[in-house]
N, C-alpha and C. Protein backbone atom coordinates (compact mmCIF):
# COMPACT_ATOMS: atom_id res chain seq x y z
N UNK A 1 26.53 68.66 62.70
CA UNK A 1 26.05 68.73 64.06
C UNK A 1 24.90 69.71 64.11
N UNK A 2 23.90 69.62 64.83
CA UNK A 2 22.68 70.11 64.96
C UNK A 2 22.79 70.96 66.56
N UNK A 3 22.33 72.45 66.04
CA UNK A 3 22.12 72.85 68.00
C UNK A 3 20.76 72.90 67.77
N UNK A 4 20.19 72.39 69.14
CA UNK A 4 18.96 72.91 69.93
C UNK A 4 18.82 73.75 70.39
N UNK A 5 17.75 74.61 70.39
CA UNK A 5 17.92 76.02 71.49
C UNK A 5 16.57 76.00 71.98
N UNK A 6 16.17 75.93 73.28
CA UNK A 6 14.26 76.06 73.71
C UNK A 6 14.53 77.71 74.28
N UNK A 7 13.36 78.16 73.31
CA UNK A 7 13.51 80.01 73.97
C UNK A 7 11.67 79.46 74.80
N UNK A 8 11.71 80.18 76.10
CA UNK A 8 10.90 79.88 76.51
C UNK A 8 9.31 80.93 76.30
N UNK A 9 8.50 80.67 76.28
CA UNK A 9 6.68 81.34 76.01
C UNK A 9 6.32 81.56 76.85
N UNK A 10 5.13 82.10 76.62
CA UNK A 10 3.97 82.11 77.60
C UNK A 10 3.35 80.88 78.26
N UNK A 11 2.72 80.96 79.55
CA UNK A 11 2.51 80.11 79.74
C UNK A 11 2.96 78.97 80.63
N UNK A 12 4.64 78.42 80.35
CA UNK A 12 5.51 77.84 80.60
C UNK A 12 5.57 77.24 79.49
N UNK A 13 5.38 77.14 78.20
CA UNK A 13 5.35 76.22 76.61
C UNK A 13 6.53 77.08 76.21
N UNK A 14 7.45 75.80 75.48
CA UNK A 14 8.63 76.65 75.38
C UNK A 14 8.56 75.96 73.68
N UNK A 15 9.31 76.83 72.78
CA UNK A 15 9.26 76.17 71.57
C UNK A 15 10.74 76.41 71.38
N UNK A 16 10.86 75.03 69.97
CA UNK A 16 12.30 74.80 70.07
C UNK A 16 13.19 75.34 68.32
N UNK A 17 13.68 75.74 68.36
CA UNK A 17 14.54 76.62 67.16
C UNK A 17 16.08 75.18 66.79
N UNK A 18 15.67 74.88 65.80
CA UNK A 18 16.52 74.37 65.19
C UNK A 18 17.76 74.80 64.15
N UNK A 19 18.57 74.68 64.34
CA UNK A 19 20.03 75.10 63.89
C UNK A 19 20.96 74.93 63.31
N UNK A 20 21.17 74.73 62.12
CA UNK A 20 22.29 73.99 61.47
C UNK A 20 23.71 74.50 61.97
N UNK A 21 24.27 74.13 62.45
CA UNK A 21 25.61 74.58 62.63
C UNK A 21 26.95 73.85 63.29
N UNK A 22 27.65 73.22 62.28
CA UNK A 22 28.34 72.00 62.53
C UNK A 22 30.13 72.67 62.39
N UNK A 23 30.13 74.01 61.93
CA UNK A 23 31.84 74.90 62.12
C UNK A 23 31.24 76.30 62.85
N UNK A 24 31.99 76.60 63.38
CA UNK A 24 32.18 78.29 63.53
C UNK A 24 31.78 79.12 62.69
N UNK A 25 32.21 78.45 61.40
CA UNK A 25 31.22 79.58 60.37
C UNK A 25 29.99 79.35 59.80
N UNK A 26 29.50 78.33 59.94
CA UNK A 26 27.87 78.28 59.67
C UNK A 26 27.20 79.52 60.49
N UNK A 27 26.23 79.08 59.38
CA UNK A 27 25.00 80.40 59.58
C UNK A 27 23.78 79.80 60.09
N UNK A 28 23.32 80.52 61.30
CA UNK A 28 21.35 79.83 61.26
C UNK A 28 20.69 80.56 60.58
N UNK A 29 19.29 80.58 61.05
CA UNK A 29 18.50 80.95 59.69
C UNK A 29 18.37 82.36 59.83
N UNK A 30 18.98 83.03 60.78
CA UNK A 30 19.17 84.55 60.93
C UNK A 30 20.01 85.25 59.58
N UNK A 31 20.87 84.13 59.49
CA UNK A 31 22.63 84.65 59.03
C UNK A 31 23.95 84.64 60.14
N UNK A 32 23.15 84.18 61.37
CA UNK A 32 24.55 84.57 62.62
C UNK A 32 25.38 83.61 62.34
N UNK A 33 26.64 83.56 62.67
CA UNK A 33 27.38 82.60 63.30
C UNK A 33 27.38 82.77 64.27
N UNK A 34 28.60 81.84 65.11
CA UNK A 34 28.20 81.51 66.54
C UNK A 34 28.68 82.38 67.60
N UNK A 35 29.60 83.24 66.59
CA UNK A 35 30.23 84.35 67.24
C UNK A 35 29.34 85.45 67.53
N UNK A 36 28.33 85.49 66.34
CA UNK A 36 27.10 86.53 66.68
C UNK A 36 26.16 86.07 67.80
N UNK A 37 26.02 84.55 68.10
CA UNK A 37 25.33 84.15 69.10
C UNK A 37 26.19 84.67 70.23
N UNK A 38 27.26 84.06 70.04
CA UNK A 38 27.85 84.44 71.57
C UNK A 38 28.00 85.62 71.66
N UNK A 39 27.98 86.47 71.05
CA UNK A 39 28.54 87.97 71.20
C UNK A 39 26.73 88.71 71.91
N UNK A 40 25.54 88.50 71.26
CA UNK A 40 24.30 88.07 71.74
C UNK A 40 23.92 87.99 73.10
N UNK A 41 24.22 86.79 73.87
CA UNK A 41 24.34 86.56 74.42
C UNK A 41 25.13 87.35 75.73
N UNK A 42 26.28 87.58 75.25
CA UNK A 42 26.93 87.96 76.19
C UNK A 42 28.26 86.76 76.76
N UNK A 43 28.38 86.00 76.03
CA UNK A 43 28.95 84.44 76.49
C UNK A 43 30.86 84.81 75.84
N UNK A 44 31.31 85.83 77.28
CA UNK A 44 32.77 85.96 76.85
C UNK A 44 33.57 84.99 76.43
N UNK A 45 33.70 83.54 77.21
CA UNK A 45 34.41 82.84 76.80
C UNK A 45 34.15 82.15 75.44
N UNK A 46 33.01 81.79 75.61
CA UNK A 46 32.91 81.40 73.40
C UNK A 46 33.28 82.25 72.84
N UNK A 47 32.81 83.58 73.09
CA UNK A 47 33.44 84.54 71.78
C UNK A 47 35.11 84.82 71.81
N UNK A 48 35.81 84.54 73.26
CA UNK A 48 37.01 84.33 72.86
C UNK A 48 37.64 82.78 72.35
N UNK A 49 36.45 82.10 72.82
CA UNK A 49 37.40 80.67 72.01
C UNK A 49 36.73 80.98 70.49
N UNK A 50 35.92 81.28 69.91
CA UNK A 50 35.64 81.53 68.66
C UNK A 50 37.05 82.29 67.84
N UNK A 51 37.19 83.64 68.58
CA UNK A 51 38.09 84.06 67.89
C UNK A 51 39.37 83.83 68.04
N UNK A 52 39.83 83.00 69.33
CA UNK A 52 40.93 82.23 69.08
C UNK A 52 41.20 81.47 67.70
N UNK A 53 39.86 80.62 67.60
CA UNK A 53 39.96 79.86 66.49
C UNK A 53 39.75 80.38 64.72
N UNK A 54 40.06 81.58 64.86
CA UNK A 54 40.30 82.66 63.57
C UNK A 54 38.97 83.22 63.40
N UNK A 55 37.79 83.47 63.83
CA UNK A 55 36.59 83.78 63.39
C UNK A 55 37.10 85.66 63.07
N UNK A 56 36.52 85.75 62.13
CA UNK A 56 36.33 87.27 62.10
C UNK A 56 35.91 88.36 63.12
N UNK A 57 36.38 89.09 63.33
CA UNK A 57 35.45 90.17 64.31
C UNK A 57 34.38 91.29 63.88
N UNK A 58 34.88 90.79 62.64
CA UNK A 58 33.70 92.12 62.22
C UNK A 58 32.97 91.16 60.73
N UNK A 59 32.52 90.02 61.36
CA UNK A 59 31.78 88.49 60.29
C UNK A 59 30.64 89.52 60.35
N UNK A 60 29.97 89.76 59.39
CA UNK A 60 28.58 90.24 59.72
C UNK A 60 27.62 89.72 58.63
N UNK A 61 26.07 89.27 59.25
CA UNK A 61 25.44 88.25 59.36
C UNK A 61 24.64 88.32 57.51
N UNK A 62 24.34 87.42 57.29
CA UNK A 62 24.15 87.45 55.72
C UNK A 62 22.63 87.15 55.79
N UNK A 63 21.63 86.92 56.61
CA UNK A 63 20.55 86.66 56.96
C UNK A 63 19.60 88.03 56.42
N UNK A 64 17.98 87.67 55.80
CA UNK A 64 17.43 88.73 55.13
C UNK A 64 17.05 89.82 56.01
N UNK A 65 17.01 89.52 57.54
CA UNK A 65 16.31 90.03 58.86
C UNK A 65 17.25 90.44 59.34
N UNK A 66 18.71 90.26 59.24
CA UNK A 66 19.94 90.66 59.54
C UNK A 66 20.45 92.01 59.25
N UNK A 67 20.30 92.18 57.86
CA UNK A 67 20.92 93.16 57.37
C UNK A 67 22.37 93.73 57.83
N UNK A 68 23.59 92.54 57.76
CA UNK A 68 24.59 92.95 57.66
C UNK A 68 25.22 93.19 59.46
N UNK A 69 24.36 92.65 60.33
CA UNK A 69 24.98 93.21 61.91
C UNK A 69 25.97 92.53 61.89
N UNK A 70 26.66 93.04 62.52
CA UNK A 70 28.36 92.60 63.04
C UNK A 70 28.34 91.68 65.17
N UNK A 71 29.21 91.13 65.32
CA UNK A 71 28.89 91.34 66.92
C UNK A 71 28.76 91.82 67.40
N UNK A 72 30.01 92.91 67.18
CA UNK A 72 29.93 94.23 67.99
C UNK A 72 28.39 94.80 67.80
N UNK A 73 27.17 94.59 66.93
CA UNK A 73 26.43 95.57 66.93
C UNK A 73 25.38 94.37 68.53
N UNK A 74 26.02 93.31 68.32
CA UNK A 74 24.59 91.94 68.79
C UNK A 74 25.20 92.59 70.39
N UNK A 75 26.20 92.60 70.81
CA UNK A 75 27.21 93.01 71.61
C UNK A 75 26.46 94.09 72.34
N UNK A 76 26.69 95.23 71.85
CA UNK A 76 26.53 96.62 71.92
C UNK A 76 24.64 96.68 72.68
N UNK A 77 24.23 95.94 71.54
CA UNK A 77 22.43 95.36 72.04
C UNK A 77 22.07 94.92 73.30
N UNK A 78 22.92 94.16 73.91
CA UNK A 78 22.99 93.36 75.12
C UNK A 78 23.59 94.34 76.59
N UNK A 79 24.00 95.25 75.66
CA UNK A 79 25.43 96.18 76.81
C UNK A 79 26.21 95.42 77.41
N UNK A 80 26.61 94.19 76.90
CA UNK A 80 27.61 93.47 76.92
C UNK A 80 29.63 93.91 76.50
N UNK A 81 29.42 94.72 77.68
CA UNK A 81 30.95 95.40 77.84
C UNK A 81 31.92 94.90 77.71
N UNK A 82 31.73 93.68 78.15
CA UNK A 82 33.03 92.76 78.42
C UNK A 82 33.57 92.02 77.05
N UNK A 83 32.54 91.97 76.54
CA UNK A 83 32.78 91.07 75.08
C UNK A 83 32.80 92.32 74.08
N UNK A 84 32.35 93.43 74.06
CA UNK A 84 32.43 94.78 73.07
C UNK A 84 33.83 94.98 73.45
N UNK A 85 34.86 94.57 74.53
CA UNK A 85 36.39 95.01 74.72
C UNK A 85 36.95 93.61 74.29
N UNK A 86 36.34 92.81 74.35
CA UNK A 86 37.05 91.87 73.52
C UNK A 86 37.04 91.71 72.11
N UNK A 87 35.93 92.00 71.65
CA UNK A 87 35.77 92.44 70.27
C UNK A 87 36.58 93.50 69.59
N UNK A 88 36.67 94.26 70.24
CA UNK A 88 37.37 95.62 69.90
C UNK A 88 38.86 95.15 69.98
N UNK A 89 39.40 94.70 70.74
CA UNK A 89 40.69 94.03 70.84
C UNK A 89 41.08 93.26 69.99
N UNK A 90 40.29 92.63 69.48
CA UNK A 90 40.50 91.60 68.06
C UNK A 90 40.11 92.66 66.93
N UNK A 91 39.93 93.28 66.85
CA UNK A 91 39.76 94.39 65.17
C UNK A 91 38.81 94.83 65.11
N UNK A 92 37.44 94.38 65.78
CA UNK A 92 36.22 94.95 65.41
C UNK A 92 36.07 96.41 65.25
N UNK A 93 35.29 96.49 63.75
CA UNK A 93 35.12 97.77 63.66
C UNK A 93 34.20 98.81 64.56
N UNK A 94 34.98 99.61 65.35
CA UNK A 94 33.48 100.17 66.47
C UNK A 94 32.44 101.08 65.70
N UNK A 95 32.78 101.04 64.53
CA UNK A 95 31.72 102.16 63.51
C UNK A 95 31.29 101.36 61.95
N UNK A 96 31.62 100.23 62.26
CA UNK A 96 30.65 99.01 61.60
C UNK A 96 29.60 99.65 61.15
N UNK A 97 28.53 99.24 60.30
CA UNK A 97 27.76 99.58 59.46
C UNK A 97 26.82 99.02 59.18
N UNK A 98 25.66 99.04 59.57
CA UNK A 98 24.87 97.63 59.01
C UNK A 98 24.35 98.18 57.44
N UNK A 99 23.46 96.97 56.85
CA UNK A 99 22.65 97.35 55.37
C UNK A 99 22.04 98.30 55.40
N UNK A 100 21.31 98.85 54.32
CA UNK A 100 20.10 99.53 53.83
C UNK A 100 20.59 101.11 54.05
N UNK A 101 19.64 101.91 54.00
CA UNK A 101 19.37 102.85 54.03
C UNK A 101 20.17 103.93 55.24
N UNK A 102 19.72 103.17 56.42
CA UNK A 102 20.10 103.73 57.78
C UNK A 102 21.60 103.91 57.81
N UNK A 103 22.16 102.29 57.76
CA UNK A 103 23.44 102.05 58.47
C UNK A 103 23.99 102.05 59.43
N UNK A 104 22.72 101.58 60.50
CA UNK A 104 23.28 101.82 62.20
C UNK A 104 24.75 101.19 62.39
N UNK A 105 25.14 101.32 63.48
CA UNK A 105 26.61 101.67 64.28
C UNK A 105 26.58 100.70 65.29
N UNK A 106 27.28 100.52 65.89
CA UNK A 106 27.42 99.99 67.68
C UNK A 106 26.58 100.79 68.47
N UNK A 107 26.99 102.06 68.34
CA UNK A 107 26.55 103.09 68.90
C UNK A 107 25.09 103.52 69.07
N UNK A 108 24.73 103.44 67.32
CA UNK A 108 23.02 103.78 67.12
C UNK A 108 22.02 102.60 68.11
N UNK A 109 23.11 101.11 68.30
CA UNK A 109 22.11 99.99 68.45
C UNK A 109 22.16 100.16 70.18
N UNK A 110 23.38 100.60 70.43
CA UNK A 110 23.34 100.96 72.19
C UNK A 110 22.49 102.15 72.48
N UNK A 111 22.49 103.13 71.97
CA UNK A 111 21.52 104.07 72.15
C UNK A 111 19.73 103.56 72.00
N UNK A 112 19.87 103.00 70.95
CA UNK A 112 18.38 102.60 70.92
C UNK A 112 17.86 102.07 72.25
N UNK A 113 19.28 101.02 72.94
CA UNK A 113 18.51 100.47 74.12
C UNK A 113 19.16 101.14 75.29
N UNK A 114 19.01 102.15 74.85
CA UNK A 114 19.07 103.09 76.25
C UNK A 114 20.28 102.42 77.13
N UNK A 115 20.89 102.16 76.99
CA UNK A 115 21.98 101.62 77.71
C UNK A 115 23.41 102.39 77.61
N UNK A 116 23.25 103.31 78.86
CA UNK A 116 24.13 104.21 79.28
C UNK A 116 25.63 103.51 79.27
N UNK A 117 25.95 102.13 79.52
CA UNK A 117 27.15 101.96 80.50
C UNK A 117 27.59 101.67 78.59
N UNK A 118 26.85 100.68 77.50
CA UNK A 118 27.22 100.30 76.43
C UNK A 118 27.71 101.66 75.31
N UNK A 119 27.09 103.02 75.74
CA UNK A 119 27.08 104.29 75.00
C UNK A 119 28.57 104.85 75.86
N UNK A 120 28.77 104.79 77.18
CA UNK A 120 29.94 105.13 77.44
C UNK A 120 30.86 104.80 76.66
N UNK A 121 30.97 103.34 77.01
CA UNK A 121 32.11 102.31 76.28
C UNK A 121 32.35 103.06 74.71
N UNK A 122 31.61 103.01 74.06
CA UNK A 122 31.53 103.18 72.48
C UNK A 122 32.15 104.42 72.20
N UNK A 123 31.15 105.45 73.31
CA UNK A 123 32.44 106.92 73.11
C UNK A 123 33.63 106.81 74.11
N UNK A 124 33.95 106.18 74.73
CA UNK A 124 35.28 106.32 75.26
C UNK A 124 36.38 105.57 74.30
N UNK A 125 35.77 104.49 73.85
CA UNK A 125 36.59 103.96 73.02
C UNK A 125 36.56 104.43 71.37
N UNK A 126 35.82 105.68 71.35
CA UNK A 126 36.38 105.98 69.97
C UNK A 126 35.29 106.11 68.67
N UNK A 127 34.28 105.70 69.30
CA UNK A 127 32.89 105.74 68.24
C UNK A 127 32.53 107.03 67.56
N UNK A 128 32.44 107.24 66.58
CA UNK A 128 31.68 108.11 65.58
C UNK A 128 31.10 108.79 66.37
N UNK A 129 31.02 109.99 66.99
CA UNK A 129 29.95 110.89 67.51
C UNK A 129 30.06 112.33 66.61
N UNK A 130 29.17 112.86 65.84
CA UNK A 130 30.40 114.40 65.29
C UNK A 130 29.86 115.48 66.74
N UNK A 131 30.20 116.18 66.34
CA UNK A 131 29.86 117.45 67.79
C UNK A 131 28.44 118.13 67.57
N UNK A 132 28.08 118.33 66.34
CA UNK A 132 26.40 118.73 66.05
C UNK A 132 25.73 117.84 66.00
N UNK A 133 24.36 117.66 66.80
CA UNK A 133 23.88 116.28 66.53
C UNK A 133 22.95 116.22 64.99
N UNK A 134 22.67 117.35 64.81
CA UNK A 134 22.54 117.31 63.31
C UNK A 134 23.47 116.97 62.20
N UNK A 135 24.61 116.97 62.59
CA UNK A 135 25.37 116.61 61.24
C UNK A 135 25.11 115.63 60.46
N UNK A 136 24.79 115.04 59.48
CA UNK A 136 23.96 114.56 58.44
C UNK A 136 25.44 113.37 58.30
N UNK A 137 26.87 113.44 58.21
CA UNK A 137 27.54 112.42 58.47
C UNK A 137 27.26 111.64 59.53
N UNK A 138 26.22 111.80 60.68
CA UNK A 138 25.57 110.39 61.31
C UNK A 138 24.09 109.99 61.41
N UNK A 139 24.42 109.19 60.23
CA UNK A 139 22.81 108.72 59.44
C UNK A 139 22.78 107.61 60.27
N UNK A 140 21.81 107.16 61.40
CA UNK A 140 20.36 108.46 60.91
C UNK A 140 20.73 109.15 61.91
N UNK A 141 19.92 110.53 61.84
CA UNK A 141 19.60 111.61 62.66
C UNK A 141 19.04 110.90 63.92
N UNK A 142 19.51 112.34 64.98
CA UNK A 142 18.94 111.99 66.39
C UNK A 142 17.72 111.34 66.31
N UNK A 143 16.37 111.84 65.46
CA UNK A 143 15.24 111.95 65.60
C UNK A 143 15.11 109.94 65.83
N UNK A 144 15.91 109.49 64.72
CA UNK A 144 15.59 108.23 64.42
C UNK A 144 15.74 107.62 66.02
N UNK A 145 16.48 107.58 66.67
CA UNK A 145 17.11 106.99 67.82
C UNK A 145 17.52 108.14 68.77
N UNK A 146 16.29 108.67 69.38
CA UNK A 146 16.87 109.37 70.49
C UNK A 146 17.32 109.14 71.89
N UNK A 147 18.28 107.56 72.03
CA UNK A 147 18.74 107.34 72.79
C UNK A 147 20.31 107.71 72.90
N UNK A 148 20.74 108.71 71.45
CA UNK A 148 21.79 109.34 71.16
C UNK A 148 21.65 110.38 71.88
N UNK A 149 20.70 111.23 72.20
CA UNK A 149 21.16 112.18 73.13
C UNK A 149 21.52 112.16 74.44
N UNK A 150 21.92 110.44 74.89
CA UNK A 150 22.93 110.01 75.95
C UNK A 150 23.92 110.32 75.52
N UNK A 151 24.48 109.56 74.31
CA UNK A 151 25.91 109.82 73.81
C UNK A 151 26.24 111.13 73.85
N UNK A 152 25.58 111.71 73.76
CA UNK A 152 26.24 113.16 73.74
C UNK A 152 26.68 113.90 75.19
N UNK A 153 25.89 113.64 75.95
CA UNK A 153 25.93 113.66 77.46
C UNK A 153 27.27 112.49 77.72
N UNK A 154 27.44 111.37 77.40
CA UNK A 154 28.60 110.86 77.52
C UNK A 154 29.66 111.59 77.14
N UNK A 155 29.42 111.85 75.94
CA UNK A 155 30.88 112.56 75.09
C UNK A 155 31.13 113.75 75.93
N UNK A 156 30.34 114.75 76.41
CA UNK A 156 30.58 115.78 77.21
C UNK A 156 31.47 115.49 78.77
N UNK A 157 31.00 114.41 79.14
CA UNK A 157 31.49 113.88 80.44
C UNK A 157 33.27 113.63 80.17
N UNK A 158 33.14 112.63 79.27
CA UNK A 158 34.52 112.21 79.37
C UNK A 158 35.15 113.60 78.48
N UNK A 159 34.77 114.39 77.91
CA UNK A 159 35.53 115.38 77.38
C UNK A 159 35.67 115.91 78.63
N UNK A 160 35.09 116.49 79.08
CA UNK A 160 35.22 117.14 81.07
C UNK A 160 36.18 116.25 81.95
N UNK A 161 36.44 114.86 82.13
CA UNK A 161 37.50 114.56 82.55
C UNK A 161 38.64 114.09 82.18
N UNK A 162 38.81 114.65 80.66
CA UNK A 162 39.90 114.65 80.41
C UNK A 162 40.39 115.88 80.19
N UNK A 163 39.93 116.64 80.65
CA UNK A 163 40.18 117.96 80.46
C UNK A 163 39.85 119.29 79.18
N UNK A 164 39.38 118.31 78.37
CA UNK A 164 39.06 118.69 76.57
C UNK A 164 37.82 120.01 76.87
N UNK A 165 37.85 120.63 75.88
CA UNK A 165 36.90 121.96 76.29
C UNK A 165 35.74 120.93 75.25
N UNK A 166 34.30 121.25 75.38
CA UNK A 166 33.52 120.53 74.55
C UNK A 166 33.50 121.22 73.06
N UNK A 167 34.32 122.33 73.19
CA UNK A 167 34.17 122.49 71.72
C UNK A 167 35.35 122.31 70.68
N UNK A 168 36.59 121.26 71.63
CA UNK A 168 37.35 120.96 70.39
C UNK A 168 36.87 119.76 70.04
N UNK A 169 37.36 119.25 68.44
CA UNK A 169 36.81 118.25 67.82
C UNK A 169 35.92 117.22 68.08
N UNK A 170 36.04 115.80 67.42
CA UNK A 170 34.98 115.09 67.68
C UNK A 170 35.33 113.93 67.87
N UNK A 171 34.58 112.82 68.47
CA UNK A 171 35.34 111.44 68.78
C UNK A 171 34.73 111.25 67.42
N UNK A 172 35.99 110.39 66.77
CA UNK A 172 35.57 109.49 65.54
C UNK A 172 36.65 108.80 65.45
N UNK A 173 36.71 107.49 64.94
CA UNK A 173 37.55 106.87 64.55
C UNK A 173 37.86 106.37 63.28
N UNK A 174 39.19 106.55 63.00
CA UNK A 174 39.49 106.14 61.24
C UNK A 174 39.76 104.93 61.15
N UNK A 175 38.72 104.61 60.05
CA UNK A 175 39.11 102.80 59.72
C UNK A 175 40.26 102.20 58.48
């Protein structure tokens, strides 16, 4: 089975992206499956009929432009909350990893887009933050993505209403 997709241009000229993808686990020419589309997207109910139907939660994309994203990271991109708690509910790792060098996070990819409500989520639910933003265990450094110095302003908040002084430990989660 073949999908169509028209992403629309300038102009009103829309061009059309062709797709091989005839199971759940096919790949387009990204590396996604369809769970990474829907997770993308934002499209809760596919990504729960996907993972009804056994898809991985933490499938991450085999594509050369990909480098290894997970949903949760396509998710996290979108500030797509609703599907980052569904994801997370099915196993997804919230401190996932992509390729290379960097190894962005959920976290690094919500910060990049400045998206306060997706950086909440990530530290309330448990994301990698250490307490120095220098600490060299979160590669990369602020400098790379300084939409982390939300997260930190998050992490302070919910440490404040839960009563936590900001200088005991750190949100991280063990995988």
């Amino acid at each position: 089975m073949t999908q169509d997709e028209f992403l629309g241009s300038n102009g009103g000229r829309r061009r059309r992206i062709r797709r091989s993808m005839s199971a759940g686990n096919d790949r387009d020419d990204r590396g996604w499956t369809m769970l990474h589309v829907g997770a993308r997207r934002g499209d809760l109910k596919e990504v729960k009929r996907l993972l009804n139907e056994g898809m991985d939660a933490n499938v991450a994309a085999l594509g050369p432009k990909s480098h290894g994203v997970t949903p949760l990271h396509l998710a996290a991109k979108g500030g797509h909350v609703k599907v980052m708690d569904e994801l997370l509910e099915r196993g997804a790792n919230i401190d996932a990893r992509t390729k290379g060098a960097c190894g962005w996070t959920p976290l690094h990819t919500a910060a990049k887009e400045r998206d306060r409500r997706a950086i909440r989520f990530l530290v309330e639910n448990g994301a990698f933050l250490p307490d120095n933003m220098e600490d060299t265990r979160f590669n990369p450094p602020v400098h790379y993505c300084p939409g982390l110095e939300w997260a930190y302003d998050e992490m302070k908040r919910v440490q404040q209403e839960s009563g936590t002084s900001s200088g005991e430990g750190s949100y991280s989660s063990e995988s």
